[in-house]
C-alpha atoms as a PDB file:
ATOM      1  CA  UNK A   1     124.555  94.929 128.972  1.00  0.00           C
ATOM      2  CA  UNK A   2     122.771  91.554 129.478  1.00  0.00           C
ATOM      3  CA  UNK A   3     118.806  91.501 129.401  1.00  0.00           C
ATOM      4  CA  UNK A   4     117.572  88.386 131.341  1.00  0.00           C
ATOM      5  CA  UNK A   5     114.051  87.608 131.049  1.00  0.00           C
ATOM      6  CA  UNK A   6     111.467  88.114 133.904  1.00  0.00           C
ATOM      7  CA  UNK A   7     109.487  85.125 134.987  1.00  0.00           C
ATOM      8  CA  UNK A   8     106.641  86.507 134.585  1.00  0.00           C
ATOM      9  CA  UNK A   9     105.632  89.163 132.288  1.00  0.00           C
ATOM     10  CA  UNK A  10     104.761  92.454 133.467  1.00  0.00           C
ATOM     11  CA  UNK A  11     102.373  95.357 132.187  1.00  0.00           C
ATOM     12  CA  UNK A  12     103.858  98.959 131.773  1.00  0.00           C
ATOM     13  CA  UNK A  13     101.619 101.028 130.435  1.00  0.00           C
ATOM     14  CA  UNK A  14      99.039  98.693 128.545  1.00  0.00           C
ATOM     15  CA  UNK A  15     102.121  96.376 126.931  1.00  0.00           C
ATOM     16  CA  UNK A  16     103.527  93.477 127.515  1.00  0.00           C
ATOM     17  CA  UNK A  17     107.119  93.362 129.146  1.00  0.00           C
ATOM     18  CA  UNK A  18     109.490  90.392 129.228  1.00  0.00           C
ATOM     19  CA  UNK A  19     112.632  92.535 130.429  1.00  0.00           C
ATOM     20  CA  UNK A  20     114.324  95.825 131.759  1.00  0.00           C
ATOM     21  CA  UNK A  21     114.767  96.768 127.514  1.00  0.00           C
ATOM     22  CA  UNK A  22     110.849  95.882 126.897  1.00  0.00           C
ATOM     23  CA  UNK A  23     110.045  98.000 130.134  1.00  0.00           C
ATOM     24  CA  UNK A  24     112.193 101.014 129.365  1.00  0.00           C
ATOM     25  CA  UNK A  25     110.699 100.972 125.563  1.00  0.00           C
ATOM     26  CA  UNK A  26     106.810 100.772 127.539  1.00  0.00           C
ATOM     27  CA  UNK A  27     107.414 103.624 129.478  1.00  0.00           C
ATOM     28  CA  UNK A  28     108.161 105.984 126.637  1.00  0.00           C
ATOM     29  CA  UNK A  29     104.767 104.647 125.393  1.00  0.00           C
ATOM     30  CA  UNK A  30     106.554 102.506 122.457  1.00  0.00           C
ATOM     31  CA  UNK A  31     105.472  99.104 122.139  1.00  0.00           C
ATOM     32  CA  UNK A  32     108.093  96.743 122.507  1.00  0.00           C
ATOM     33  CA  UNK A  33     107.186  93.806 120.376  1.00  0.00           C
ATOM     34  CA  UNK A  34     107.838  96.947 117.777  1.00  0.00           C
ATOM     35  CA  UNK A  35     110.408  98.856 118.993  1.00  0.00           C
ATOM     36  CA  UNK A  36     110.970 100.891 115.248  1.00  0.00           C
ATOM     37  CA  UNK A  37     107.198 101.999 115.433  1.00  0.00           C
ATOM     38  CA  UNK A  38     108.113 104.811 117.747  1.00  0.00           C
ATOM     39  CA  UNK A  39     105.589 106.378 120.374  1.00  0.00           C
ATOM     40  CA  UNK A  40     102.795 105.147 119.443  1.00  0.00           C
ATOM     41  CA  UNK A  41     103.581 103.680 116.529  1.00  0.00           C
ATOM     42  CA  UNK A  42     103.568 107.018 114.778  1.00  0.00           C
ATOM     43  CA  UNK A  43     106.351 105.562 112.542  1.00  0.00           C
ATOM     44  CA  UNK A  44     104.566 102.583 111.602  1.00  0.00           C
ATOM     45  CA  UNK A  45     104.785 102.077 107.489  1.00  0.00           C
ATOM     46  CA  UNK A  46     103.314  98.937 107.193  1.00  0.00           C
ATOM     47  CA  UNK A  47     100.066 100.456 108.901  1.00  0.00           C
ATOM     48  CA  UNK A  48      97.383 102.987 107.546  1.00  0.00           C
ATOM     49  CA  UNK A  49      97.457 106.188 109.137  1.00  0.00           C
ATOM     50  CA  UNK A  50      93.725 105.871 109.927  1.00  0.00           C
ATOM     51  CA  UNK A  51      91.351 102.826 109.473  1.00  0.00           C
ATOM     52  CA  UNK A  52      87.758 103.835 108.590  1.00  0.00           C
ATOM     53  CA  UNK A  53      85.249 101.268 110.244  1.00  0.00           C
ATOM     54  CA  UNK A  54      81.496 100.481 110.370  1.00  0.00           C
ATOM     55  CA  UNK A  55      79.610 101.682 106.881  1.00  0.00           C
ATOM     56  CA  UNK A  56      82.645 103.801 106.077  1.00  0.00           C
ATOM     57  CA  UNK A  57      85.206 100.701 105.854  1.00  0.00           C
ATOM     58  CA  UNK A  58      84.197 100.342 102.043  1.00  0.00           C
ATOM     59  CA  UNK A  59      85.910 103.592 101.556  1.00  0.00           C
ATOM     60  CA  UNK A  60      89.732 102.413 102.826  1.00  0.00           C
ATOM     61  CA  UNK A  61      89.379  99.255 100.103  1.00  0.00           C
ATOM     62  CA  UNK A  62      88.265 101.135  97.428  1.00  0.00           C
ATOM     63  CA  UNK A  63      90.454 103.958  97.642  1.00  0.00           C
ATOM     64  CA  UNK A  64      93.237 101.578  96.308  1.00  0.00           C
ATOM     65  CA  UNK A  65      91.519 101.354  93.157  1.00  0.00           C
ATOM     66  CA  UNK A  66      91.927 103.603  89.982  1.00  0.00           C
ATOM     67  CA  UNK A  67      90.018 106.711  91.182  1.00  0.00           C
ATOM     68  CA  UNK A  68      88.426 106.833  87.989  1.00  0.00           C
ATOM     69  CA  UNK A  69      85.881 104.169  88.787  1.00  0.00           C
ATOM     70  CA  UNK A  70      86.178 104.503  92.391  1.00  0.00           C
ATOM     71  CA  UNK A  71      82.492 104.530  93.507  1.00  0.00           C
ATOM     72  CA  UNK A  72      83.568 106.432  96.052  1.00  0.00           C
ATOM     73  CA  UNK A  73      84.437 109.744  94.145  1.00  0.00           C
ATOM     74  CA  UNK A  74      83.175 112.933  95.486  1.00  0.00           C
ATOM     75  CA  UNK A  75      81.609 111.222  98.666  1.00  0.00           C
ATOM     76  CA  UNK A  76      81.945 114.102 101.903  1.00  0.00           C
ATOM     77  CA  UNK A  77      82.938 113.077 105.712  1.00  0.00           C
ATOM     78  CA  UNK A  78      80.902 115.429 108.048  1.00  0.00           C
ATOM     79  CA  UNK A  79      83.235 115.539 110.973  1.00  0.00           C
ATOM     80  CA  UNK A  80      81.838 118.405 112.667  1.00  0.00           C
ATOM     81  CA  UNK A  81      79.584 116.415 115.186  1.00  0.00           C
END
């Protein structure tokens, strides 16, 4: 099977498609520049499974550290609101 490029690219559910292959990947909700990421990228390995942001993105960085001098030790998330 030969993919031939579209002239334009088209949008399939929020990604970019060049062709039939990167249409077909978009409408099972996988991105096609990363096919191997699965839906969603739930198989992604080279990305965190969640990325902490505003005063909480300290925590992320430093919880590559030994946790013995983590500064972050024994902080709580209230997720309940």
């Amino acid at each position: 099977m030969t993919s031939v490029n579209y002239p334009n690219p088209v949008t399939v559910n929020g990604y970019a498609c060049k062709n039939c292959t990167d249409v077909d990947y978009a409408k099972k909700n996988i991105d096609p520049a990363h096919p191997k990421d699965g839906p969603f990228g739930v198989n992604a390995h080279d990305k965190p499974a969640v990325t902490l942001g505003g005063v909480l993105a300290h925590v992320s960085a430093a919880s590559k550290t030994d946790p013995a001098t983590s500064t972050t030790q024994g902080q709580r998330l209230d997720v309940s609101a």
